[in-house]
C-alpha atoms as a PDB file:
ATOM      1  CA  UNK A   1      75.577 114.722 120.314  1.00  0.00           C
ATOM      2  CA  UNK A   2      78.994 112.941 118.799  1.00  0.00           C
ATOM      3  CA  UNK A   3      80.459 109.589 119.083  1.00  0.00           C
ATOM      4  CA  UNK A   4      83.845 109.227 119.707  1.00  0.00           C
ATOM      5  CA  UNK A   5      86.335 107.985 117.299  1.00  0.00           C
ATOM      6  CA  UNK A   6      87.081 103.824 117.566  1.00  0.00           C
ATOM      7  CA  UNK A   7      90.420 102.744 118.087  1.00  0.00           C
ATOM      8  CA  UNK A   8      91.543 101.771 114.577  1.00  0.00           C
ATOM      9  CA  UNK A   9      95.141 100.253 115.802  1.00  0.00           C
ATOM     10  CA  UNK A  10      97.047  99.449 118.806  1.00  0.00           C
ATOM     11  CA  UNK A  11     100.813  99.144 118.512  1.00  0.00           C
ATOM     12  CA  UNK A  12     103.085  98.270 121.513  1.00  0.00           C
ATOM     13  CA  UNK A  13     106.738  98.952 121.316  1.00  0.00           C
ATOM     14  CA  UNK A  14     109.215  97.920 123.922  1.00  0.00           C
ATOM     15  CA  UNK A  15     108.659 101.150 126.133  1.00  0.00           C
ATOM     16  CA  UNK A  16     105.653 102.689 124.741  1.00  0.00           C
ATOM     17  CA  UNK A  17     101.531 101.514 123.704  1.00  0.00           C
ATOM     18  CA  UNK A  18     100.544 103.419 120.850  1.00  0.00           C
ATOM     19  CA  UNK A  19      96.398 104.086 120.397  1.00  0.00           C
ATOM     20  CA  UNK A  20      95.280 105.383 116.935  1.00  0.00           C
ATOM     21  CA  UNK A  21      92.503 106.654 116.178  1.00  0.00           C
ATOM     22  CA  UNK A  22      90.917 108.229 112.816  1.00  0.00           C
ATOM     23  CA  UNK A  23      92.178 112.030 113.464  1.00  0.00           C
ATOM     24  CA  UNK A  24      94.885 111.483 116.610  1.00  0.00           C
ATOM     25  CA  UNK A  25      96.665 109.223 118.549  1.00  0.00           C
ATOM     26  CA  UNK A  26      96.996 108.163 122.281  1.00  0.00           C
ATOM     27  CA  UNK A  27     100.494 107.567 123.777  1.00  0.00           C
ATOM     28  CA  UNK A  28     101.365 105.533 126.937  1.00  0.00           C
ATOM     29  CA  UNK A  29     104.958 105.166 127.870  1.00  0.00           C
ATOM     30  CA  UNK A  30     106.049 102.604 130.438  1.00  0.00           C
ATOM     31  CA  UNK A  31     106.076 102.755 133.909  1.00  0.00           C
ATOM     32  CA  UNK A  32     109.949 103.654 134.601  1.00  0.00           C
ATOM     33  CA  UNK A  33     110.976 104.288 131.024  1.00  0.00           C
ATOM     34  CA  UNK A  34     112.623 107.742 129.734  1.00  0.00           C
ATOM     35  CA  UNK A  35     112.092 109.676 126.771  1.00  0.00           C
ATOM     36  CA  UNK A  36     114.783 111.200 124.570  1.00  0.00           C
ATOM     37  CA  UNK A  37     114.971 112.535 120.999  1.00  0.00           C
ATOM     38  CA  UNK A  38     115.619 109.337 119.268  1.00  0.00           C
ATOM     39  CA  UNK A  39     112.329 107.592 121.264  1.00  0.00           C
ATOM     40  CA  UNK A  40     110.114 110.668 120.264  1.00  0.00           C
ATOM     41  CA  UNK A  41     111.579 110.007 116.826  1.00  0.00           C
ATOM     42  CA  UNK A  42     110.678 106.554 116.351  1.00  0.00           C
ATOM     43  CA  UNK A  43     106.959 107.660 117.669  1.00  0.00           C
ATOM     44  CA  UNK A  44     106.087 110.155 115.116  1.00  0.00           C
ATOM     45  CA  UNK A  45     107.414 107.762 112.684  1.00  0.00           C
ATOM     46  CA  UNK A  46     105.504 105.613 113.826  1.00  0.00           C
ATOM     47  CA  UNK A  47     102.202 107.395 113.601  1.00  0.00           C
ATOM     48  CA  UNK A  48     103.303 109.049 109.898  1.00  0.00           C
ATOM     49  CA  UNK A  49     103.214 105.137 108.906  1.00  0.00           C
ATOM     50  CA  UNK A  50      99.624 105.259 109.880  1.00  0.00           C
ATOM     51  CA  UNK A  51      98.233 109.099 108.856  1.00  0.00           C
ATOM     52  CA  UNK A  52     101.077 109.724 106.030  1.00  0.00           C
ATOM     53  CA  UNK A  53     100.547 112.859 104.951  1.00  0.00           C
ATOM     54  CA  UNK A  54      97.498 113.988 107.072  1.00  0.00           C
ATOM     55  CA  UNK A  55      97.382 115.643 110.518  1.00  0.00           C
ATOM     56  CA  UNK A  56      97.089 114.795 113.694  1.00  0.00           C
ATOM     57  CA  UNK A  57      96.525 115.260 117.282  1.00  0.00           C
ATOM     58  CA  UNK A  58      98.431 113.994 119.837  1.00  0.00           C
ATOM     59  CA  UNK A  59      97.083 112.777 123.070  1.00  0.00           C
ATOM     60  CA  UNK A  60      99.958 111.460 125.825  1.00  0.00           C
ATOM     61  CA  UNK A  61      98.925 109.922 128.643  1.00  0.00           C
ATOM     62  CA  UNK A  62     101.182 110.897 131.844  1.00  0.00           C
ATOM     63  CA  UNK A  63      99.027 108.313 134.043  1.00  0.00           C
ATOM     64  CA  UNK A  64     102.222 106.284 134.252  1.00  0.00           C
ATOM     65  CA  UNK A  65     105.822 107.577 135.860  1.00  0.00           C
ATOM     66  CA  UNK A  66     108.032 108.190 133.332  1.00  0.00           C
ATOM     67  CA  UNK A  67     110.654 110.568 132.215  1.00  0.00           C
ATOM     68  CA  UNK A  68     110.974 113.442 129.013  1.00  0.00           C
ATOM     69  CA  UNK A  69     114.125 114.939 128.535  1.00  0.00           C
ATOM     70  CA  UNK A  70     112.292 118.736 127.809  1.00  0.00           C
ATOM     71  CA  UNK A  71     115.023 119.368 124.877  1.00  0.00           C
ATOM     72  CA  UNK A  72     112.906 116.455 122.874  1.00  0.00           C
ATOM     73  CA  UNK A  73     110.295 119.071 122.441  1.00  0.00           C
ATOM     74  CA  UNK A  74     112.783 121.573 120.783  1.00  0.00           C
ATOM     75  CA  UNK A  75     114.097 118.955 118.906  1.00  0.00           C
ATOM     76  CA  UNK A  76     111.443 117.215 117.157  1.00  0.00           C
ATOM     77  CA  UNK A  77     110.813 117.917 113.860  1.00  0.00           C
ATOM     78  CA  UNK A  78     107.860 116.245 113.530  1.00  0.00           C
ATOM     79  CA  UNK A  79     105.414 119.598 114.992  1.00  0.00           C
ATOM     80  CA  UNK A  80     103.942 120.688 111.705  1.00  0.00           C
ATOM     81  CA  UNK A  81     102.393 116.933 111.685  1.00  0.00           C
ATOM     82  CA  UNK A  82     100.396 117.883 114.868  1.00  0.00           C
ATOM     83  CA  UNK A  83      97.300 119.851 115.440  1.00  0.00           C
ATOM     84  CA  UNK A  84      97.329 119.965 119.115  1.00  0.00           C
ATOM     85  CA  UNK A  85      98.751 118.450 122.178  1.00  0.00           C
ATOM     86  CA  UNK A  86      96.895 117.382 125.305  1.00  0.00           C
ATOM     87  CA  UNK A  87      98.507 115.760 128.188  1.00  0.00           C
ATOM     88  CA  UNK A  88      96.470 113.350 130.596  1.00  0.00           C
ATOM     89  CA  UNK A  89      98.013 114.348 134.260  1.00  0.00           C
ATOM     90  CA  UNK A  90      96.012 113.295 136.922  1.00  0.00           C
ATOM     91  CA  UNK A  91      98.904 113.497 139.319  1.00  0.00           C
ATOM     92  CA  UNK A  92      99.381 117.370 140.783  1.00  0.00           C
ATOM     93  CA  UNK A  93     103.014 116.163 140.746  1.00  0.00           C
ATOM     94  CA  UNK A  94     103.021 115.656 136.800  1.00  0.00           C
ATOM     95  CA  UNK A  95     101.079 118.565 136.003  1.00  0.00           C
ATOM     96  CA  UNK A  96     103.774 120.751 137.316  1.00  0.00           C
ATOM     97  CA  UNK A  97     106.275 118.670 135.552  1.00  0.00           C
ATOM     98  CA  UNK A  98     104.360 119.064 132.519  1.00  0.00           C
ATOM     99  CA  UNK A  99     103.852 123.532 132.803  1.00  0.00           C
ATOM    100  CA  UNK A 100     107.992 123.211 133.483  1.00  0.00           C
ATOM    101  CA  UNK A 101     108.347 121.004 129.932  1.00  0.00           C
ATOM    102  CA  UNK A 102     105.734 123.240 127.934  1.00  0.00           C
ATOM    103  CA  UNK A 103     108.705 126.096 128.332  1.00  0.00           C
ATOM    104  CA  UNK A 104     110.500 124.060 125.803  1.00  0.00           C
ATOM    105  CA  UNK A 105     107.232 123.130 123.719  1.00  0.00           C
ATOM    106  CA  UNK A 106     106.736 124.439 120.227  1.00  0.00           C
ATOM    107  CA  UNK A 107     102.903 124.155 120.910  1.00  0.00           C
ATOM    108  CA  UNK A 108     101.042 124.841 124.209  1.00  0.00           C
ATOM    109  CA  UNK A 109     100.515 121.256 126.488  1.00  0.00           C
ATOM    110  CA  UNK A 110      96.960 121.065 127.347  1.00  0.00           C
ATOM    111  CA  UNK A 111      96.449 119.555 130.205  1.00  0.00           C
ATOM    112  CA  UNK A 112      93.401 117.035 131.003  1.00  0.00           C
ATOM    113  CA  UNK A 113      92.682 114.933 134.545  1.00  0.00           C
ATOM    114  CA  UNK A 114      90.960 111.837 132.504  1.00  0.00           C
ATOM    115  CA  UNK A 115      92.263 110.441 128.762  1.00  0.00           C
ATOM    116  CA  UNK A 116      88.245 110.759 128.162  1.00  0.00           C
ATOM    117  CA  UNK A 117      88.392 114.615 128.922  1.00  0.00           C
ATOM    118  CA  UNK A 118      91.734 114.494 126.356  1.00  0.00           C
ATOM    119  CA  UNK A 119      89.553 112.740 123.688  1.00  0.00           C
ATOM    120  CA  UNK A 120      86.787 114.922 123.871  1.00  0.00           C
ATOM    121  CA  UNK A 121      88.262 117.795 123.894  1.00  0.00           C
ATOM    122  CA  UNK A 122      90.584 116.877 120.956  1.00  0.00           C
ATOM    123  CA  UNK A 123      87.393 115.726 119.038  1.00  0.00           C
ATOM    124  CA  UNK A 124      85.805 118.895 119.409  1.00  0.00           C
ATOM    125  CA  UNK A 125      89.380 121.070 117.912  1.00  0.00           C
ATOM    126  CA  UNK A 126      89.455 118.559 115.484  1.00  0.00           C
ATOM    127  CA  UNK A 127      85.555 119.457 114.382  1.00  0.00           C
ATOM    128  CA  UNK A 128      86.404 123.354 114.780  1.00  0.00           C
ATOM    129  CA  UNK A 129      89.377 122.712 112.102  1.00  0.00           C
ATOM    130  CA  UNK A 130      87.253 120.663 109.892  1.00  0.00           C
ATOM    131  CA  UNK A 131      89.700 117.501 110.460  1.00  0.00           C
END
């Protein structure tokens, strides 16, 4: 049996909380707020502060309602920093928004009903890869 990571930092921004842990991070956006290139931007910057040169998974939690505008995915150069996505949707509602945004995904969105499903799972890829 494994323990899971500890949070190492929390950092809020003005639309986002930001959870990182030793091998990935956990992202809540706001309640209401929207996502575009330039806010997915600022988030993977924000995590390279923290990792620098290492990997990453990335763990978003859709608990809240938010928006994505889908073309972020396409856009962001930040995917060869990431080692796996896996989306928290515990809404059916969400989960169907999420299969329409993984069309524009470089990387398949795995999708979790709890953030403690999320974190195991991503433990466990992270142990298969050696991370």
């Amino acid at each position: 049996m494994f323990t899971m990571s500890t949070l190492v930092q929390q950092i809020k921004l003005d639309f986002a909380t930001i959870d990182l842990y030793d091998t990935y991070v956990v992202c809540s956006v706001h309640q209401g707020e929207s996502l575009d290139i330039d806010r997915v931007v600022l988030l993977h910057k924000t995590y390279r502060k923290h990792y620098g040169d290492k990997q990453y998974g990335y763990i978003f939690d859709r608990t809240s309602s938010f928006t994505i505008n889908p073309i972020s995915y396409m856009q962001c150069p930040y995917y060869p920093d990431v080692t796996a996505f896996a989306i928290v949707a515990p809404n059916p509602d969400v989960k169907k928004t999420v299969l329409f945004e993984e069309k524009f995904s470089k990387m398949p969105l795995l999708i979790f009903d709890t953030l403690e499903e999320a974190q195991v799972w991503m433990e466990a890829h992270h142990r298969k890869l050696g991370i």
